[in-house]
C-alpha atoms as a PDB file:
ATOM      1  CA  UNK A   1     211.544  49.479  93.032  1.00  0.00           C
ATOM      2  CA  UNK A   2     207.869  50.502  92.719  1.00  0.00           C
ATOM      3  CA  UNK A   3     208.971  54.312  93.636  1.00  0.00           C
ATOM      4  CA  UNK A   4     211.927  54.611  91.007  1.00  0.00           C
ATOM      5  CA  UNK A   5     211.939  56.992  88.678  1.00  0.00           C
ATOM      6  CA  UNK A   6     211.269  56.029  85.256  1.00  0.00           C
ATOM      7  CA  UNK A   7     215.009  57.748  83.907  1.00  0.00           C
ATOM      8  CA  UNK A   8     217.063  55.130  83.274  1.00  0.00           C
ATOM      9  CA  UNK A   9     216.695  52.828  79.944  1.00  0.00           C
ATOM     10  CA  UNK A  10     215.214  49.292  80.147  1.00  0.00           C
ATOM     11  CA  UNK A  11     217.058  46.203  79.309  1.00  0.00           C
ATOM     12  CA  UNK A  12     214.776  43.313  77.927  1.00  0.00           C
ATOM     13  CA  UNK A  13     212.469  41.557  80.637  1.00  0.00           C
ATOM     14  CA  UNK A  14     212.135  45.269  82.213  1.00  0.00           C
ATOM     15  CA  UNK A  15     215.227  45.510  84.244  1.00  0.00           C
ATOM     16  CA  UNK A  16     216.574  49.083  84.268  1.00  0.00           C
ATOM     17  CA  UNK A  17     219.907  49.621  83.283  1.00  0.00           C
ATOM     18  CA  UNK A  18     222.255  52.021  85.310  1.00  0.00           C
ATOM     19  CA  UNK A  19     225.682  53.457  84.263  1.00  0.00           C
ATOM     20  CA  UNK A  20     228.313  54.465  86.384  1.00  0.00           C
ATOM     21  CA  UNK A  21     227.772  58.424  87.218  1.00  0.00           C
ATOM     22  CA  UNK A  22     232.208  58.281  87.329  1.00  0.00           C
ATOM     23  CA  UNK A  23     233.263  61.132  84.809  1.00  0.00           C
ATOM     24  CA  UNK A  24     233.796  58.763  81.275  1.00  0.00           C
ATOM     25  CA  UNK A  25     233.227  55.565  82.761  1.00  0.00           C
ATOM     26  CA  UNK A  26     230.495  53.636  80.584  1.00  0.00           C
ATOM     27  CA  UNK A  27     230.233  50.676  82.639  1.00  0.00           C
ATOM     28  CA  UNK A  28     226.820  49.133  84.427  1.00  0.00           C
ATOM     29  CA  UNK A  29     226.630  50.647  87.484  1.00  0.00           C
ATOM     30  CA  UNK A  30     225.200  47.842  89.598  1.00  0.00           C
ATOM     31  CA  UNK A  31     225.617  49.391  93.105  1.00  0.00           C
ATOM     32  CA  UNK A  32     223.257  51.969  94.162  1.00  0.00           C
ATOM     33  CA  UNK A  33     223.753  54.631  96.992  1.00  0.00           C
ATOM     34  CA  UNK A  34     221.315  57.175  98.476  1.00  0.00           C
ATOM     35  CA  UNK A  35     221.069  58.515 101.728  1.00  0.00           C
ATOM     36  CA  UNK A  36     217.237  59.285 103.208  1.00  0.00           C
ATOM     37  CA  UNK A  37     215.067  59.442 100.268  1.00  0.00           C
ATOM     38  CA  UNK A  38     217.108  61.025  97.842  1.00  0.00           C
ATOM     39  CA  UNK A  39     217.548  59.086  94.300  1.00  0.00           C
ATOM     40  CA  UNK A  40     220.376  56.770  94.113  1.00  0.00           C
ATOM     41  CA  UNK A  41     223.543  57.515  92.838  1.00  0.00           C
ATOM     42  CA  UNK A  42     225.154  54.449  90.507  1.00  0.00           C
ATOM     43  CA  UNK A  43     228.381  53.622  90.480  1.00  0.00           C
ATOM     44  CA  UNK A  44     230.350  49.987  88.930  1.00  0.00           C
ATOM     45  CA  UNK A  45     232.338  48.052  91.300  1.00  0.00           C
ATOM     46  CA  UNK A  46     235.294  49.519  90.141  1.00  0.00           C
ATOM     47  CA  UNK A  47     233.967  52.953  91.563  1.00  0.00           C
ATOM     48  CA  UNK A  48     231.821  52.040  94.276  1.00  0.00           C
ATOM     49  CA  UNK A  49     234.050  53.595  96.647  1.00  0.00           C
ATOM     50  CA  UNK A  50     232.917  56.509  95.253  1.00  0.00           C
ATOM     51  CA  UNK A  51     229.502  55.765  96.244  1.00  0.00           C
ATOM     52  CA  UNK A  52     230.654  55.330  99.484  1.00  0.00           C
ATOM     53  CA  UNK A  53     232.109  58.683 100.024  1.00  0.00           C
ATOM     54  CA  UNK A  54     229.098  59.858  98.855  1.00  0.00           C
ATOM     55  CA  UNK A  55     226.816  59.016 101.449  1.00  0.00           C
ATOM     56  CA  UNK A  56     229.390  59.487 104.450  1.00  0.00           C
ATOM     57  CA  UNK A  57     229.388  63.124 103.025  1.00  0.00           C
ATOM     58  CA  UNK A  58     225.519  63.361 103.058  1.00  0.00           C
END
């Protein structure tokens, strides 16, 4: 995304590279939720329901 922060480490070929914001979970966090414009927060599938909660509670 043109407007995303640069935070998050690059992988090679530019991709960024999200981890899972679960307490001690290390994994790539591949699914992104945000509500409005508010930064995404990453979670892996394992804990994407998390994500989920998260924007129903925003």
């Amino acid at each position: 995304m043109s407007d995303e922060q640069n935070t998050a480490p690059r992988k090679a070929g530019g991709i960024y590279e999200h981890f899972c914001e679960h307490p001690g979970c290390k994994k790539d966090g591949g699914w992104g939720f945000a509500t409005g414009k508010q930064a995404p927060h990453w979670f892996c599938y394992e804990h994407k329901a998390e994500g989920k909660q998260y924007t129903a509670q925003q």
